[in-house]
N, C-alpha and C. Protein backbone atom coordinates (compact mmCIF):
# COMPACT_ATOMS: atom_id res chain seq x y z
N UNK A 1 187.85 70.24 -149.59
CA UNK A 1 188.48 70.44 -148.28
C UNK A 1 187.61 71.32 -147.39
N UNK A 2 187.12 72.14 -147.96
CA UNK A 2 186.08 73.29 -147.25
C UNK A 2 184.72 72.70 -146.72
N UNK A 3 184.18 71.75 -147.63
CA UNK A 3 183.09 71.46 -147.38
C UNK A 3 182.95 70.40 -146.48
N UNK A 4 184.50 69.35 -146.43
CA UNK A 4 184.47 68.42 -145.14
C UNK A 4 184.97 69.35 -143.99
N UNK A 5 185.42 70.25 -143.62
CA UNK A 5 185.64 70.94 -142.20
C UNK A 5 184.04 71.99 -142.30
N UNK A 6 183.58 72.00 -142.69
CA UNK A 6 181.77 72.36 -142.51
C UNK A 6 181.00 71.34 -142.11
N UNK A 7 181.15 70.58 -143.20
CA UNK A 7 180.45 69.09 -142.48
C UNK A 7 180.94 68.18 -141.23
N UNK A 8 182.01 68.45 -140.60
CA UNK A 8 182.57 68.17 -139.57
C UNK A 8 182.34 68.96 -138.54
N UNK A 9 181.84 70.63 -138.73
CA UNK A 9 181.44 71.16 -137.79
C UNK A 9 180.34 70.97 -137.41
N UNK A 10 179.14 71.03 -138.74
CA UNK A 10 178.40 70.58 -138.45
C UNK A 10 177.81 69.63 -137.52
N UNK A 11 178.83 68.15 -137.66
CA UNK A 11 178.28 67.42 -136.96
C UNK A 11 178.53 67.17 -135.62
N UNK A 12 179.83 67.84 -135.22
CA UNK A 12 180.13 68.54 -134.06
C UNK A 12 179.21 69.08 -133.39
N UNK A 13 178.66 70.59 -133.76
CA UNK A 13 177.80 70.90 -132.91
C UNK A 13 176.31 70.21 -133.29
N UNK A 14 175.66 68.90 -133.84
CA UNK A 14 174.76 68.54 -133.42
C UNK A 14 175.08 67.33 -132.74
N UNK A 15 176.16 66.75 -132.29
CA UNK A 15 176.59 65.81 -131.25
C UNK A 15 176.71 66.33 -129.66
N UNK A 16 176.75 68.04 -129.98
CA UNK A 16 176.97 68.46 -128.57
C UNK A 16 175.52 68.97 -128.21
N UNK A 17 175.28 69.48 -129.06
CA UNK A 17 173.58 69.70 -128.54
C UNK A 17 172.60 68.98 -128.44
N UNK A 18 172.82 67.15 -128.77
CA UNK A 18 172.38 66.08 -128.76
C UNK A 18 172.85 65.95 -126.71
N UNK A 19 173.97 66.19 -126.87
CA UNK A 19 174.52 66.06 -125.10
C UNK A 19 173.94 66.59 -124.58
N UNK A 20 173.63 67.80 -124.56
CA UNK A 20 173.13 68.77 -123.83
C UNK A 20 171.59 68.80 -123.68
N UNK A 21 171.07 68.01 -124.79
CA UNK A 21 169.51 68.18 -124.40
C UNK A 21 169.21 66.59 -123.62
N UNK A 22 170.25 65.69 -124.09
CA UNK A 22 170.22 64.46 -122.61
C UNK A 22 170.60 64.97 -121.25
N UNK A 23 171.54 66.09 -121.26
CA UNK A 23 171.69 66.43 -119.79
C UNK A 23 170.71 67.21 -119.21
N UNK A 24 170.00 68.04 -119.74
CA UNK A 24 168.91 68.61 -119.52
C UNK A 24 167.45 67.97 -119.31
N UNK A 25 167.18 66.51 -119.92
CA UNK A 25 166.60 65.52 -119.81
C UNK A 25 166.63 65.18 -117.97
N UNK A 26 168.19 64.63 -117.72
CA UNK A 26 168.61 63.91 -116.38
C UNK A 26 168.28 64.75 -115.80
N UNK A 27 168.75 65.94 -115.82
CA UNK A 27 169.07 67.05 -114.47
C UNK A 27 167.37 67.09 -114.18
N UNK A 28 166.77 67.53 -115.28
CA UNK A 28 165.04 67.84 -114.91
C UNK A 28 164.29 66.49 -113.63
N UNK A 29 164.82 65.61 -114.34
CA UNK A 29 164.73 64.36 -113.06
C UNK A 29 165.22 64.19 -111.74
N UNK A 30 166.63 65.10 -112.13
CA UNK A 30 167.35 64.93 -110.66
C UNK A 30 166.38 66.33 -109.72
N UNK A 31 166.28 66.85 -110.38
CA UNK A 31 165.71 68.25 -109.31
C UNK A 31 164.64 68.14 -108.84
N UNK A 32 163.53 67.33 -109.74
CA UNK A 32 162.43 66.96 -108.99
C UNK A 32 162.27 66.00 -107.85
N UNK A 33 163.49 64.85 -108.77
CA UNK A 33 163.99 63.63 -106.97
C UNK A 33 164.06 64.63 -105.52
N UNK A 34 164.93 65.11 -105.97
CA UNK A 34 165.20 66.28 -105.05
C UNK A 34 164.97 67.12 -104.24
N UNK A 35 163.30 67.50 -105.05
CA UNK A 35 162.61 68.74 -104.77
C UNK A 35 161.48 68.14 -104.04
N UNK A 36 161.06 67.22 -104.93
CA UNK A 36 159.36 66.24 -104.50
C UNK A 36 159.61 65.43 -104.21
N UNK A 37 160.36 64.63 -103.97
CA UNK A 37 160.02 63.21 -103.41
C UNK A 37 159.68 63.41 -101.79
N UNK A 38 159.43 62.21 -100.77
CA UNK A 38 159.41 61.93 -99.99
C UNK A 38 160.31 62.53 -98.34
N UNK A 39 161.58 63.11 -98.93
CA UNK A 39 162.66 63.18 -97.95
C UNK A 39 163.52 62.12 -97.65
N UNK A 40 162.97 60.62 -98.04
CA UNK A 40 164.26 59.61 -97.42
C UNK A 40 164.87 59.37 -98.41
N UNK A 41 165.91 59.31 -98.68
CA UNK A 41 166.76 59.38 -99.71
C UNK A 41 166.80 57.66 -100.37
N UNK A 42 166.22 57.46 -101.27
CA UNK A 42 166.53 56.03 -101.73
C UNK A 42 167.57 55.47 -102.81
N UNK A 43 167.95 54.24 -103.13
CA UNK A 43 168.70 53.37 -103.91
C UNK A 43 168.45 53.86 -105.33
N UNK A 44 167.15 53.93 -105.56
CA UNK A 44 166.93 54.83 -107.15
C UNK A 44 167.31 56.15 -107.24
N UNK A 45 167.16 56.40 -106.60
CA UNK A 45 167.67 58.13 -106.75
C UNK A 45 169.22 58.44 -107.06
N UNK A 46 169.57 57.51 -106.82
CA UNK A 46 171.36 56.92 -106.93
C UNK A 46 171.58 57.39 -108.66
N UNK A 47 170.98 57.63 -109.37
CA UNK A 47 170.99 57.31 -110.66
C UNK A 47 171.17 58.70 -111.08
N UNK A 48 170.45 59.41 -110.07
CA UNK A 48 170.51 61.01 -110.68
C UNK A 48 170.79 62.02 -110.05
N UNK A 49 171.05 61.64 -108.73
CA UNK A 49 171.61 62.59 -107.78
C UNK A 49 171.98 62.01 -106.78
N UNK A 50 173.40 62.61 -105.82
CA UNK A 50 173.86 62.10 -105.00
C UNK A 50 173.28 62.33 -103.78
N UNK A 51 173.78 61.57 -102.73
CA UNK A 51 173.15 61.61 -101.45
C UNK A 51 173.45 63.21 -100.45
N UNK A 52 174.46 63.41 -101.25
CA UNK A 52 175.08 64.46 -100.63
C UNK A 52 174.60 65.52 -101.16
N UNK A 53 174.24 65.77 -102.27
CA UNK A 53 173.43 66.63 -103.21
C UNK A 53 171.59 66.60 -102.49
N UNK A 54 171.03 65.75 -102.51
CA UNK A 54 169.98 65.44 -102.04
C UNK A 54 169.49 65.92 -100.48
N UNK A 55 170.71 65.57 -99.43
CA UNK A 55 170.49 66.24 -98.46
C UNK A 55 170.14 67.53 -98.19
N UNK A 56 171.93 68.36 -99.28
CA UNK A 56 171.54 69.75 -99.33
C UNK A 56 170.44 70.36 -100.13
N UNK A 57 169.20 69.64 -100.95
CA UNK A 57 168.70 70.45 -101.48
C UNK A 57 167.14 69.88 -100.97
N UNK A 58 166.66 69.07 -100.60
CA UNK A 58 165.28 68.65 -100.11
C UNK A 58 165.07 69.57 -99.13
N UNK A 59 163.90 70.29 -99.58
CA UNK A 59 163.33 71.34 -98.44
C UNK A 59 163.18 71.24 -96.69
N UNK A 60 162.92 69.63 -96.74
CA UNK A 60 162.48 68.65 -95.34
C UNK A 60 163.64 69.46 -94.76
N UNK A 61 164.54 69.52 -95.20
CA UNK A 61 165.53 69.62 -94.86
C UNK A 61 166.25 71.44 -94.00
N UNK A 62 165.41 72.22 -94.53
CA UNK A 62 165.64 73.89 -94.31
C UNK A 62 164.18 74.50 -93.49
N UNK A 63 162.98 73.64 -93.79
CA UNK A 63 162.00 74.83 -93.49
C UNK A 63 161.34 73.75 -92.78
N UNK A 64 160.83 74.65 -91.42
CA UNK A 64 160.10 74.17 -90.18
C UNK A 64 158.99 73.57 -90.77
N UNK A 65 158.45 74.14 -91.08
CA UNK A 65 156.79 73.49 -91.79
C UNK A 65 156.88 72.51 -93.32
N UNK A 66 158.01 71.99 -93.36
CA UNK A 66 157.98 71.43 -94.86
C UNK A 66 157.08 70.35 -94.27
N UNK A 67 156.40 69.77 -95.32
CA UNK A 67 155.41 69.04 -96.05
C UNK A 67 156.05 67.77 -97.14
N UNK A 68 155.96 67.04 -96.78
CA UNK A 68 156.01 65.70 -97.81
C UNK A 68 155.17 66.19 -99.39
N UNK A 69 154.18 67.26 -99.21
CA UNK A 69 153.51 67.53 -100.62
C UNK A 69 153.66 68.84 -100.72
N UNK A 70 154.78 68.95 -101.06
CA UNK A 70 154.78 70.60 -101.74
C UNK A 70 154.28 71.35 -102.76
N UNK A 71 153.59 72.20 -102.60
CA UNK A 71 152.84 72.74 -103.39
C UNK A 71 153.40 73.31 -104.77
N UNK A 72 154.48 73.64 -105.07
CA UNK A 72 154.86 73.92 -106.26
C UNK A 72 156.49 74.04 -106.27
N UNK A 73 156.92 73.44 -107.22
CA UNK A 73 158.43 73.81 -107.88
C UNK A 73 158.70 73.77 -109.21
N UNK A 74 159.13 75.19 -109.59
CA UNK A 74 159.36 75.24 -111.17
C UNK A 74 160.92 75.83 -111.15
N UNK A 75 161.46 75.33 -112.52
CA UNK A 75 162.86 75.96 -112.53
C UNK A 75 163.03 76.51 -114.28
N UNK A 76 163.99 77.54 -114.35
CA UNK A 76 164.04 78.08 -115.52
C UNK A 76 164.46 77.19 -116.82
N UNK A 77 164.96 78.07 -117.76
CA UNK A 77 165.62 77.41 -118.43
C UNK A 77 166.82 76.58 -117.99
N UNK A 78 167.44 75.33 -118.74
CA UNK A 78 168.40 74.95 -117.46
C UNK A 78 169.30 74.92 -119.12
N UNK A 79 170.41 75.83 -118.89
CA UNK A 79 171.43 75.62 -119.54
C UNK A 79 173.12 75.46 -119.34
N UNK A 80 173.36 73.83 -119.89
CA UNK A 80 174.40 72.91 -119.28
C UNK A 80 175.93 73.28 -120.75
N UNK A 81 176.96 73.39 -120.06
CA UNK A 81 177.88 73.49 -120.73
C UNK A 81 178.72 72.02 -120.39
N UNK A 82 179.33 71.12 -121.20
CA UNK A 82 180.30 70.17 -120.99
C UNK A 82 181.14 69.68 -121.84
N UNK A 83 181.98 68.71 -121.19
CA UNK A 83 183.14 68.35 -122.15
C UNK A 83 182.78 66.43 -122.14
N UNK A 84 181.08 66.08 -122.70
CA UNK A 84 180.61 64.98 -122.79
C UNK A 84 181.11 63.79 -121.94
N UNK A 85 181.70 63.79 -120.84
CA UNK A 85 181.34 62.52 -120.11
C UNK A 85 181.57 63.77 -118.39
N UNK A 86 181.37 65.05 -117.99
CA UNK A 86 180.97 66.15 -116.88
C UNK A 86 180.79 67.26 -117.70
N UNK A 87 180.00 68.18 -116.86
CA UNK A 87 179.42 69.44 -117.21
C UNK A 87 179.00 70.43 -115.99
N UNK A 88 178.57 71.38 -115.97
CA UNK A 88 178.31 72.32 -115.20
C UNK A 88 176.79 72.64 -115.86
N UNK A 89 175.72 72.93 -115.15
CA UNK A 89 174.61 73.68 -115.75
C UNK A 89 173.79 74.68 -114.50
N UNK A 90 173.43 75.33 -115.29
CA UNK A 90 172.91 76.59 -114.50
C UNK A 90 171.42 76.79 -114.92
N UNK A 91 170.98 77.06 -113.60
CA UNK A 91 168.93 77.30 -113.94
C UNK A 91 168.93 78.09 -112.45
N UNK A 92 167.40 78.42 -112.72
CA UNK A 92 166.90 79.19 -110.92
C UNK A 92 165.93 78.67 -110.66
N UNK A 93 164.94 78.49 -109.74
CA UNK A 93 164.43 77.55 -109.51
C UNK A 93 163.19 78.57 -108.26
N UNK A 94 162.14 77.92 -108.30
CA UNK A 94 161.14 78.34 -107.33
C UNK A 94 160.17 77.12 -106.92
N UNK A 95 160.07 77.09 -105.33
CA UNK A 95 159.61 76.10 -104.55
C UNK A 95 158.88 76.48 -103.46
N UNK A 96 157.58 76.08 -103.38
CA UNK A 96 156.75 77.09 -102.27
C UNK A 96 156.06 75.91 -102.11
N UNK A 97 155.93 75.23 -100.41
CA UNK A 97 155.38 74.78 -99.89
C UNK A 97 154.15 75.11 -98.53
N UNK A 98 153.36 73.88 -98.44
CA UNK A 98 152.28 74.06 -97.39
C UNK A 98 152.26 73.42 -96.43
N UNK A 99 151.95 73.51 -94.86
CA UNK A 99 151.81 72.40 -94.02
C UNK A 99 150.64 71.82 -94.27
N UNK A 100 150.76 70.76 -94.02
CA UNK A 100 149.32 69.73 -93.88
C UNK A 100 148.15 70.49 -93.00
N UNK A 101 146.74 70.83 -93.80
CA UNK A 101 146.00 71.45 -93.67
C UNK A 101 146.15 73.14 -93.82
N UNK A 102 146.93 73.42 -94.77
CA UNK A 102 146.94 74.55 -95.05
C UNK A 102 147.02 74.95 -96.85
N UNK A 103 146.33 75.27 -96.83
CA UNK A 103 146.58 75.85 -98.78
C UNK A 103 147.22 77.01 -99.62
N UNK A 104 147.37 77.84 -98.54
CA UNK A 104 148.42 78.86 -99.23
C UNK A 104 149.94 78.53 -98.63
N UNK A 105 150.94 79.07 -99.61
CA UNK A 105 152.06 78.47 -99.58
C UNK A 105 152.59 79.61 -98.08
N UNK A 106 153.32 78.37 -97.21
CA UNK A 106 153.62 79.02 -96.14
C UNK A 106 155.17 79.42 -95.82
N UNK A 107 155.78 78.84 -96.92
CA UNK A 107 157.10 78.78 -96.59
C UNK A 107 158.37 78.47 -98.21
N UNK A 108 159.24 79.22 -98.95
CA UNK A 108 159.78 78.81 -100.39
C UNK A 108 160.51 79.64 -100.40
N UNK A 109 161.14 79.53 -101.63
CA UNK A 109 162.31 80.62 -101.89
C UNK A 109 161.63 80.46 -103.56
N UNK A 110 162.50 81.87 -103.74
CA UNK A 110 161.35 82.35 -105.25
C UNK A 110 162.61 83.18 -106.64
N UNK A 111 162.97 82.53 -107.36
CA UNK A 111 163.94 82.53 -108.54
C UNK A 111 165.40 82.59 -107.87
N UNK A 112 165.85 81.69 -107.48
CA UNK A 112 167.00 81.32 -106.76
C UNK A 112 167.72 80.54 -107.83
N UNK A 113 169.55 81.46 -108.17
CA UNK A 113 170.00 80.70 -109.10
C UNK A 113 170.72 79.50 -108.33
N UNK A 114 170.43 78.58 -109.49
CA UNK A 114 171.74 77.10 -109.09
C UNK A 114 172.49 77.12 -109.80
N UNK A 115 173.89 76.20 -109.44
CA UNK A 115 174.98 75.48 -110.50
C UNK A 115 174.96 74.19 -110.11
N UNK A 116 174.60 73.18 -110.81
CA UNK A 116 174.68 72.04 -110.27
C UNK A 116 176.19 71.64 -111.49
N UNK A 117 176.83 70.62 -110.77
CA UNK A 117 178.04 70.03 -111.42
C UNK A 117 177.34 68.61 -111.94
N UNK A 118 177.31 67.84 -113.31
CA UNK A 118 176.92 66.76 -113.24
C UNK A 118 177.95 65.63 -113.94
N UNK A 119 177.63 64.49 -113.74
CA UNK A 119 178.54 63.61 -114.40
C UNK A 119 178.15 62.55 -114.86
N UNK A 120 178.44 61.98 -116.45
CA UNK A 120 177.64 60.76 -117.03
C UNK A 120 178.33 59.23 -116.29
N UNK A 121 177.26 58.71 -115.47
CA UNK A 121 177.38 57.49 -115.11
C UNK A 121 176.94 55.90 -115.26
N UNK A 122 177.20 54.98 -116.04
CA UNK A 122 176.07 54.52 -116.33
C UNK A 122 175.07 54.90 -117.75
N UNK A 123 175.72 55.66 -117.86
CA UNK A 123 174.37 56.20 -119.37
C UNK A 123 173.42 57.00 -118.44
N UNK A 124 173.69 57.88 -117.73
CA UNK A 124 172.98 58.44 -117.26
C UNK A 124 173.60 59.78 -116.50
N UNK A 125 173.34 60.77 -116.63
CA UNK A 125 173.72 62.18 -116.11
C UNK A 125 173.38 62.56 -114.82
N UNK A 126 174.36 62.49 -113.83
CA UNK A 126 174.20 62.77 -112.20
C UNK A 126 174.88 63.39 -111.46
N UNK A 127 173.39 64.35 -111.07
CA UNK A 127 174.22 65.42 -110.10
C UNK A 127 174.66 65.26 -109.05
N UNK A 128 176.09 65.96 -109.21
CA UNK A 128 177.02 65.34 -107.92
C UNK A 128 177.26 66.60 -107.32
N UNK A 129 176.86 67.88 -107.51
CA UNK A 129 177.57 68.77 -106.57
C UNK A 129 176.29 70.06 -106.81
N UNK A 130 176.33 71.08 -105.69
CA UNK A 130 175.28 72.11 -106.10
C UNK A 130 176.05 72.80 -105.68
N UNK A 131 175.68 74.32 -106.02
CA UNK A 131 176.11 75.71 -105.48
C UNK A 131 174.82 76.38 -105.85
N UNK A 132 174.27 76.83 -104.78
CA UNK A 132 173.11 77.74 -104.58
C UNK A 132 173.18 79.23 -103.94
N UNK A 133 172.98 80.36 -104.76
CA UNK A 133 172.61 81.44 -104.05
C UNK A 133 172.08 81.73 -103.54
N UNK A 134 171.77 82.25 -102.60
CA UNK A 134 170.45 82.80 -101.84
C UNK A 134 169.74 83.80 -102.58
């Protein structure tokens, strides 16, 4: 009796940390859609982040001098809590861009925490909501 409620936990928590390192997989995709792409929001991007999500977080979008090629974005550890088909995950994130013809970064924000809300759609994990601190 002991050893099947061990082995049941067991496999419990490697089913959830199997979740969690696919959501951490998606999200890493969604933030870069996000972060680097282009600014026009396309049909693929549908997969990993919403339009509404996308607006609020593409730089094009906040800073006078953004650049289609931003010079750098890194984000922390990203650790996601859920109940396997939504979740909540939390990371901070740093993004420093250049105008065209310029090489030092002219304009970013620098370890800024997020919460992004995400949800499995499709077989696939998508962020549908942000909350950002300044």
């Amino acid at each position: 009796m002991k050893r099947n409620i061990i082995f049941t936990a067991i496999v419990a928590l490697f089913v959830y940390i199997s979740f969690s390192i696919w959501i951490i997989s998606d999200v890493k995709k969604g933030l870069k859609i996000a972060f680097l792409s282009d600014g026009e929001y396309k049909a693929d991007y549908a997969k990993y982040v919403t339009r509404e999500v996308y607006l609020k977080t593409h730089p094009q979008f906040f800073y006078s001098y953004s650049s289609k090629n931003p010079q750098e974005f890194k984000h922390s550890l990203i650790f996601p809590l859920h109940i396997f088909a939504r979740g909540v995950v939390w990371t901070r994130y740093t993004y420093t861009g250049s105008s065209p013809g310029h090489k030092e970064a002219l304009y970013g924000a620098g370890n800024v925490p997020i919460r992004l809300h995400v949800q499995l759609h499709n077989g696939t994990w998508k962020i549908v909501e942000k909350d950002e601190k300044p």
